[in-house]
C-alpha atoms as a PDB file:
ATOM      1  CA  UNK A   1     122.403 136.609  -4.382  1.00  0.00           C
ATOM      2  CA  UNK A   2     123.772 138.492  -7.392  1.00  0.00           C
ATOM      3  CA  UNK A   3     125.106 142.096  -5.753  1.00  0.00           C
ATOM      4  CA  UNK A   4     126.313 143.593  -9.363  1.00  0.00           C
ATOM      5  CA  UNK A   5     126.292 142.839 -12.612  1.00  0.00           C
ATOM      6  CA  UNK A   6     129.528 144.077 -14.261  1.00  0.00           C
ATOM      7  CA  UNK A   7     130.619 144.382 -17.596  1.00  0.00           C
ATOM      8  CA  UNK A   8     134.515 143.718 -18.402  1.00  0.00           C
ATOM      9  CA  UNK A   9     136.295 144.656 -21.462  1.00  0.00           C
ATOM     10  CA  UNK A  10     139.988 145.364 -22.354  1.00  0.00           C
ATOM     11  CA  UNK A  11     140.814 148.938 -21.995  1.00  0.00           C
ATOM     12  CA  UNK A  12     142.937 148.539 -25.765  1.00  0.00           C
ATOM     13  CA  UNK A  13     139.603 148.142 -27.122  1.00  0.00           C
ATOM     14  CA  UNK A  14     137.528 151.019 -28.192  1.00  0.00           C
ATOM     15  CA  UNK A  15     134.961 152.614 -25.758  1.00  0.00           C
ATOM     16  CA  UNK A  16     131.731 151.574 -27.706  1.00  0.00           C
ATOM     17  CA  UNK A  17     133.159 147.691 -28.369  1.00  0.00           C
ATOM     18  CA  UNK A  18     130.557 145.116 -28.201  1.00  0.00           C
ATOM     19  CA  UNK A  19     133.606 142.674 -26.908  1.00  0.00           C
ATOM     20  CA  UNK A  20     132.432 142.680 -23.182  1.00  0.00           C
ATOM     21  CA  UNK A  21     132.178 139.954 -21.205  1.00  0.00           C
ATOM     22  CA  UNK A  22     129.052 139.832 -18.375  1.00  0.00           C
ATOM     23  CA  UNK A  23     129.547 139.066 -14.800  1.00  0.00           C
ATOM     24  CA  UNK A  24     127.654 138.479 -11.629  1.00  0.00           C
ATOM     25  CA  UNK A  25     129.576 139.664  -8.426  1.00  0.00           C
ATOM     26  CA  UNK A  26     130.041 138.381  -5.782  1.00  0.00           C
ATOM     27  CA  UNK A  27     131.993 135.375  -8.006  1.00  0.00           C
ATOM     28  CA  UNK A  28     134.428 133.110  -7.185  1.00  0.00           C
ATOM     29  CA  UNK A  29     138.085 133.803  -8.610  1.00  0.00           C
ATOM     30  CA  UNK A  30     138.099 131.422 -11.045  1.00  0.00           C
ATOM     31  CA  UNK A  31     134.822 133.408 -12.472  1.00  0.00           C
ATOM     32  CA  UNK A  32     136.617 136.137 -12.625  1.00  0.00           C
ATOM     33  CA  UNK A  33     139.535 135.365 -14.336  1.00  0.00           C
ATOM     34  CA  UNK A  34     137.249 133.294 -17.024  1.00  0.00           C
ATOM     35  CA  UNK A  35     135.445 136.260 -17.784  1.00  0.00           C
ATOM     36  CA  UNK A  36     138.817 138.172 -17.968  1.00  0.00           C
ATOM     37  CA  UNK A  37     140.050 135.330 -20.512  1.00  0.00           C
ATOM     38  CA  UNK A  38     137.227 135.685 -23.030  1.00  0.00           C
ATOM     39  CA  UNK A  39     137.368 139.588 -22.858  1.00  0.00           C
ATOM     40  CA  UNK A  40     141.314 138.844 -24.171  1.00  0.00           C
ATOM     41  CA  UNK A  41     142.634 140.637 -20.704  1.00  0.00           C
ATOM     42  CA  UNK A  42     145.829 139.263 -18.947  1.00  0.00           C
ATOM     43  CA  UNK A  43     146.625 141.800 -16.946  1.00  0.00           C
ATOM     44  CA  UNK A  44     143.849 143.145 -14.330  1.00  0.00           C
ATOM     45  CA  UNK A  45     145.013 146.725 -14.984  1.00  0.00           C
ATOM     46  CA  UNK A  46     144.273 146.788 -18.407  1.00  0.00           C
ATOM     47  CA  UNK A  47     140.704 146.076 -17.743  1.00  0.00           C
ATOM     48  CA  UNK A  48     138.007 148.738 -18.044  1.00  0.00           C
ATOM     49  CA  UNK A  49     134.831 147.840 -16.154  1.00  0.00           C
ATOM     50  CA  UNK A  50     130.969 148.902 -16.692  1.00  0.00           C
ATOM     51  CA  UNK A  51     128.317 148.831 -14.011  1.00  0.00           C
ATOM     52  CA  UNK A  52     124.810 147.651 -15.035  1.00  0.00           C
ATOM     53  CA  UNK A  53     122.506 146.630 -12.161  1.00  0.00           C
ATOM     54  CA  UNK A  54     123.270 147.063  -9.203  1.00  0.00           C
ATOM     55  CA  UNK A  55     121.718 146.138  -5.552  1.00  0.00           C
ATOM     56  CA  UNK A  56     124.305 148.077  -3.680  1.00  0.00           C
ATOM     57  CA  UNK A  57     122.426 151.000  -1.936  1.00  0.00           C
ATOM     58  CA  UNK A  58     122.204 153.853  -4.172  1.00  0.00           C
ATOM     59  CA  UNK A  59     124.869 156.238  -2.053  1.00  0.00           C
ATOM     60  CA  UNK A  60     127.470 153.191  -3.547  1.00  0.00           C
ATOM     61  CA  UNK A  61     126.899 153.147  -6.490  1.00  0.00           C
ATOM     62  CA  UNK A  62     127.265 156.896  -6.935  1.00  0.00           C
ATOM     63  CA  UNK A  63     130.584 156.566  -4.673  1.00  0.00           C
ATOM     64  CA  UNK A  64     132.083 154.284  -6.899  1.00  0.00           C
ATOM     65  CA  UNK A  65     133.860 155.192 -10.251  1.00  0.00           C
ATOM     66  CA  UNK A  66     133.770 151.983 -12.256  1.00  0.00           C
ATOM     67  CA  UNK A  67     136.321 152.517 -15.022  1.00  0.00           C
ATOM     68  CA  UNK A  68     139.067 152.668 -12.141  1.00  0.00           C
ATOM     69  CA  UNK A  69     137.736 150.455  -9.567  1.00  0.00           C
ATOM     70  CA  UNK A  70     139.623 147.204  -9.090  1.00  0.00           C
ATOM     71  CA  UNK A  71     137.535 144.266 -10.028  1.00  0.00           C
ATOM     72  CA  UNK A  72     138.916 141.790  -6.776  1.00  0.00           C
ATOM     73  CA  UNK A  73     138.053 144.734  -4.646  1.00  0.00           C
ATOM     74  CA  UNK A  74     134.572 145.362  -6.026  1.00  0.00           C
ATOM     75  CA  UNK A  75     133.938 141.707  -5.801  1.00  0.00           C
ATOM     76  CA  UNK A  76     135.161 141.207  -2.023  1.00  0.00           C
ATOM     77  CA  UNK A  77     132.856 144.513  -1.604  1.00  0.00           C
ATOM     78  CA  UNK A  78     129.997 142.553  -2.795  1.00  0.00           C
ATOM     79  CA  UNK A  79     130.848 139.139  -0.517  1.00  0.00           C
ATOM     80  CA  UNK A  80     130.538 141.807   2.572  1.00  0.00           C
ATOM     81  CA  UNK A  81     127.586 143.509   1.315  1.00  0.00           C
ATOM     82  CA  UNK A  82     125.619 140.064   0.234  1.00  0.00           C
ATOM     83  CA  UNK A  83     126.016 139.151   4.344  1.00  0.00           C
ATOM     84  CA  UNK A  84     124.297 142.763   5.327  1.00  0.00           C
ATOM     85  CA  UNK A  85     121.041 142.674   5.865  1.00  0.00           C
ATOM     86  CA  UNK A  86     117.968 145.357   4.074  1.00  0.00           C
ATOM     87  CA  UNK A  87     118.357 147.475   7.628  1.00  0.00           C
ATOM     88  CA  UNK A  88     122.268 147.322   7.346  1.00  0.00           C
ATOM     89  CA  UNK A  89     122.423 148.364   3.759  1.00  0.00           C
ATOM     90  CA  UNK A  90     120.414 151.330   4.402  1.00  0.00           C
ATOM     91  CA  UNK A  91     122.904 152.283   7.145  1.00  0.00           C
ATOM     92  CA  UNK A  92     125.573 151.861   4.767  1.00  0.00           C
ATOM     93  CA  UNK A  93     124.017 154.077   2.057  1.00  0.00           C
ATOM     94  CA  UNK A  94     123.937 156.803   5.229  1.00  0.00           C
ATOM     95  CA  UNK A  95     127.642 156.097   6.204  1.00  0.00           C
ATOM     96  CA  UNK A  96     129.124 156.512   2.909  1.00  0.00           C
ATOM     97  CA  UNK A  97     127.438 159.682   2.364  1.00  0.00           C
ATOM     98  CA  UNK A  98     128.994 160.893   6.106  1.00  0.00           C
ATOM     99  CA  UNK A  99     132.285 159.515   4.899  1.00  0.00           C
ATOM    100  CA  UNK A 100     132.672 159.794   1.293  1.00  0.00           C
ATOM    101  CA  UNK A 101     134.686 157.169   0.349  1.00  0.00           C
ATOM    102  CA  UNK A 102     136.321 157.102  -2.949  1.00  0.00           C
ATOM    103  CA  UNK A 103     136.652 153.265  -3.835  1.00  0.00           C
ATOM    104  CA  UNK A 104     135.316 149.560  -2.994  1.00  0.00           C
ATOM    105  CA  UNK A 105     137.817 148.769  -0.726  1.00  0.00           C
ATOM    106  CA  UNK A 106     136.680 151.973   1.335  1.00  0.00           C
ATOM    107  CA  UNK A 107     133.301 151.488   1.316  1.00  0.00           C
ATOM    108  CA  UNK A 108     133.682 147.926   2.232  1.00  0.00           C
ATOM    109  CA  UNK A 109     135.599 149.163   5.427  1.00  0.00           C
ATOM    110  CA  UNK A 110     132.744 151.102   6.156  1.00  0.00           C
ATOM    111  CA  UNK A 111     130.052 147.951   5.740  1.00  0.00           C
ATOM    112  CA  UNK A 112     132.264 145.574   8.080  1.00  0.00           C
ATOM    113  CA  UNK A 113     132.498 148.376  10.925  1.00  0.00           C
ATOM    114  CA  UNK A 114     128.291 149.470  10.681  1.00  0.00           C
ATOM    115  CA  UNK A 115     128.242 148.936  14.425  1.00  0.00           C
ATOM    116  CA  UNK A 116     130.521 151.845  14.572  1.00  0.00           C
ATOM    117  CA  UNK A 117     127.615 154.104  13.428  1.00  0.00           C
ATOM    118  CA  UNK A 118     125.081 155.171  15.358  1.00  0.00           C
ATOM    119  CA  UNK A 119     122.077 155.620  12.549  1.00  0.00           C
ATOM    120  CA  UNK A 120     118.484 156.709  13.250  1.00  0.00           C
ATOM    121  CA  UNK A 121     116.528 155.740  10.105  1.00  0.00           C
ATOM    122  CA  UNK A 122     114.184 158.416   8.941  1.00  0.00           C
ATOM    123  CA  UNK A 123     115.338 161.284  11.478  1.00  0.00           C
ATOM    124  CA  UNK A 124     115.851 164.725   9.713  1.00  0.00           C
ATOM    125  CA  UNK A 125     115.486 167.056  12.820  1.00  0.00           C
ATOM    126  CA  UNK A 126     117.503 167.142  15.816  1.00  0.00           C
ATOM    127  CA  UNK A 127     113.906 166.615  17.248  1.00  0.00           C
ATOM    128  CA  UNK A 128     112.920 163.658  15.064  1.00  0.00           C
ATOM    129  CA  UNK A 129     116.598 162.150  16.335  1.00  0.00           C
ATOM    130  CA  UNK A 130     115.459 162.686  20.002  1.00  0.00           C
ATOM    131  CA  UNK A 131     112.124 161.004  19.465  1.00  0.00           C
ATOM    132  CA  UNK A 132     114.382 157.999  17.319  1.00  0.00           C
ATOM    133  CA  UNK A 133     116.539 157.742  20.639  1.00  0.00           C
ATOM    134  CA  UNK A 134     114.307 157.856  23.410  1.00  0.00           C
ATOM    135  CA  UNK A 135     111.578 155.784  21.525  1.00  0.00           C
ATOM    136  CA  UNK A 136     112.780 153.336  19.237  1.00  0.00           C
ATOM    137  CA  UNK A 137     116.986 153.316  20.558  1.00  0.00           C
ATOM    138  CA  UNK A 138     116.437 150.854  23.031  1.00  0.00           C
ATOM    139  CA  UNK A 139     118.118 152.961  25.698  1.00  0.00           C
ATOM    140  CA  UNK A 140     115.117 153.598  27.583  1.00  0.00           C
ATOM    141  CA  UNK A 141     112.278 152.961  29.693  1.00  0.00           C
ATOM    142  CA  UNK A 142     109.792 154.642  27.201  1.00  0.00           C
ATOM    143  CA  UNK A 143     106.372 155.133  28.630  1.00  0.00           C
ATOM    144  CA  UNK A 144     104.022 156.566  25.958  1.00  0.00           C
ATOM    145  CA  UNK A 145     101.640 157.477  28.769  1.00  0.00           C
ATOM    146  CA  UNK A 146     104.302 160.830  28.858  1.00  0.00           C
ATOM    147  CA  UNK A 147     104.580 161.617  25.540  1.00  0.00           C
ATOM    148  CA  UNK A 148     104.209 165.315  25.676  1.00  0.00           C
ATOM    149  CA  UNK A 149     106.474 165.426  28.896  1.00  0.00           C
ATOM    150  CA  UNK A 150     109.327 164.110  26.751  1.00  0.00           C
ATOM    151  CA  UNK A 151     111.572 167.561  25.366  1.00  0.00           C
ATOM    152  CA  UNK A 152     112.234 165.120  21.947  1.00  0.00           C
ATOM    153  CA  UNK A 153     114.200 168.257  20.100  1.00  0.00           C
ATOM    154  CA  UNK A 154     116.708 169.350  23.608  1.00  0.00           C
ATOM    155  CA  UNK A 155     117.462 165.676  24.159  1.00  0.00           C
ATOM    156  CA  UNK A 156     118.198 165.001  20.337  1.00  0.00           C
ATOM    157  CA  UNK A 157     120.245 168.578  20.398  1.00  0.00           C
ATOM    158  CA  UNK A 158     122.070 167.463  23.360  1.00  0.00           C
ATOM    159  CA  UNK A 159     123.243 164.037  22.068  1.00  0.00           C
ATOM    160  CA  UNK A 160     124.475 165.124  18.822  1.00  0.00           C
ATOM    161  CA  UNK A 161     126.609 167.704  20.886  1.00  0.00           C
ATOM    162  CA  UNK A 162     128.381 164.792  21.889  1.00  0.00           C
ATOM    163  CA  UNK A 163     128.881 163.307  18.322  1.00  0.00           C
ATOM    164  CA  UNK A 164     129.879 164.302  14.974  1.00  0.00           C
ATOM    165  CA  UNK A 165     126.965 163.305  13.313  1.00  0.00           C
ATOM    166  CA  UNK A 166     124.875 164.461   9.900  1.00  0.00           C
ATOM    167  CA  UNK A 167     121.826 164.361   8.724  1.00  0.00           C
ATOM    168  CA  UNK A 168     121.124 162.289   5.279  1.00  0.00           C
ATOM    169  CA  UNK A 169     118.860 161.465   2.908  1.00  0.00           C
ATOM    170  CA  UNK A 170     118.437 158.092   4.583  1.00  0.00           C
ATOM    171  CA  UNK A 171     118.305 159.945   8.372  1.00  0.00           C
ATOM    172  CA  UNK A 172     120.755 160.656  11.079  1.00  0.00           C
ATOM    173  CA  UNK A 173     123.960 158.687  11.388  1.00  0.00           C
ATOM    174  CA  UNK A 174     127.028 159.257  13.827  1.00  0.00           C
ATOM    175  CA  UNK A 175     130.852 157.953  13.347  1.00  0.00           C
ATOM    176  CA  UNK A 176     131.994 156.438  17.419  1.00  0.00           C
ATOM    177  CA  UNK A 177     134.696 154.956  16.331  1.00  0.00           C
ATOM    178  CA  UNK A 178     137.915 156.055  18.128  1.00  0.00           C
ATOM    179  CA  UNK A 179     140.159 156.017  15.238  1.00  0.00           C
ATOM    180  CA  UNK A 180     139.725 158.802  12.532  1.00  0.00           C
ATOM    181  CA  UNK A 181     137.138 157.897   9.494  1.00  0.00           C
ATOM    182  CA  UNK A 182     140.408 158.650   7.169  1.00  0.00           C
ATOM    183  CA  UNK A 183     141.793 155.462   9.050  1.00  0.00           C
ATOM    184  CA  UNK A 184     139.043 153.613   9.836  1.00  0.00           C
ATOM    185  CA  UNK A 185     138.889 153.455   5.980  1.00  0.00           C
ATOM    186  CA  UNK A 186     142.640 153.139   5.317  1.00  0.00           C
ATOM    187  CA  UNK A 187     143.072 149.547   3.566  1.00  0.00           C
ATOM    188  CA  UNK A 188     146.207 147.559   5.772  1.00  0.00           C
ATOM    189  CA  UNK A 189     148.983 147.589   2.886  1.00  0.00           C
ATOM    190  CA  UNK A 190     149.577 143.832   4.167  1.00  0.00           C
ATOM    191  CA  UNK A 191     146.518 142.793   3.488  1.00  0.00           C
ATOM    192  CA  UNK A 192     145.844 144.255   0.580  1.00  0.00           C
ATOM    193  CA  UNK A 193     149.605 142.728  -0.359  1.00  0.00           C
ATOM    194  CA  UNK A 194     148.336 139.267   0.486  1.00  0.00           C
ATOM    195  CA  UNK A 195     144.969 139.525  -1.734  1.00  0.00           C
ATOM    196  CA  UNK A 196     147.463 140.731  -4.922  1.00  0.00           C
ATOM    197  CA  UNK A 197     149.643 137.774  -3.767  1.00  0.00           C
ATOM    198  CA  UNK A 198     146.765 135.448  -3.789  1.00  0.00           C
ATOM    199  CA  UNK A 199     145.648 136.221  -6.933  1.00  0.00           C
ATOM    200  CA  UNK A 200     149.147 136.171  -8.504  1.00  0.00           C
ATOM    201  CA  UNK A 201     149.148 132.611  -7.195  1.00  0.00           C
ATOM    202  CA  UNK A 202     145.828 131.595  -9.024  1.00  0.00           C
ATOM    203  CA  UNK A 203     147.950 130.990 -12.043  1.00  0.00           C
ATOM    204  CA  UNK A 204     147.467 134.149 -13.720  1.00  0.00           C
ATOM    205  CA  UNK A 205     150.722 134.632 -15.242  1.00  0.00           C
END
């Protein structure tokens, strides 16, 4: 499935050239560096990019800056968020606005560690995050029989004592992780090393 469409032209060129070249991410490398070919480009840097559709979940779109973003990290973005499924990318629109990231490689940290987010779709009150938990969670024996016996708003006040947590558009979402978001999102220099490697080594020269 076709995450992006993304439009490529040389940065020399002026803003409103027609010379832009179309492409569907997530594509394989040799895509890419066609596309780069017949927009003139030989260098990745000097390439200015230009988002048109998009199904990324709205918060990443808005998170990512497209005339900086890197086009190998946008694409291995969209090969993680292809896999995710329509529950996962709404839990990923909820984590990057808890952890405003600032480029694809961040935000695709954030989509291959979802299960270290706690996310209760559609909860906007601690009480609405209480009823999420003790109803729908999974965590409990819930008997509907006691409904009114349940204290929905202490319980949901009580757990998010124990997390940092916010509330967004999409509902409530917690970070468990053990390392710090800041890291969680760090990319690993080596690997990031090996991908510009790799793609030195496709015979871009």
């Amino acid at each position: 499935a076709d995450m992006t469409a993304v439009g490529i032209s040389s940065r020399w060129e002026p803003e409103n050239s027609r010379n832009v070249t179309w492409i569907y991410l997530p594509a394989s490398k040799g895509q890419i560096e066609r596309a780069m070919q017949r927009s003139g480009i030989a260098d990745p840097k000097d390439m200015r990019l230009f988002m048109a559709d998009s199904s990324f979940p709205e918060e990443v779109d808005v998170a990512l800056d497209f005339r900086c973003d890197n086009i190998y990290e946008l694409n291995e973005l969209a090969l993680v968020a292809d896999k995710l499924s329509c529950d996962d990318r709404r839990k990923l629109g909820a984590a990057v606005s808890m952890a405003k990231p600032e480029c694809a490689s961040q935000i695709r940290r954030l989509a291959e560690n979802l299960d270290l987010f706690e996310f209760a779709p559609g909860a906007h009150t601690p009480e609405e995050y209480g009823k999420y938990m003790i109803q729908r969670s999974g965590h409990f024996e819930y008997d509907p029989n006691l409904d009114e016996f349940y204290d929905y708003e202490r319980y949901g006040l009580q757990h998010m004592g124990y997390q940092s947590g916010v509330f967004t558009d999409r509902g409530y979402i917690a970070y468990v992780g053990t390392v710090s978001l800041e890291e969680l999102m760090a990319d690993d220099p080596a690997e990031s090393y090996q991908r510009e490697q790799d793609f030195q080594m496709g015979g871009m020269t």
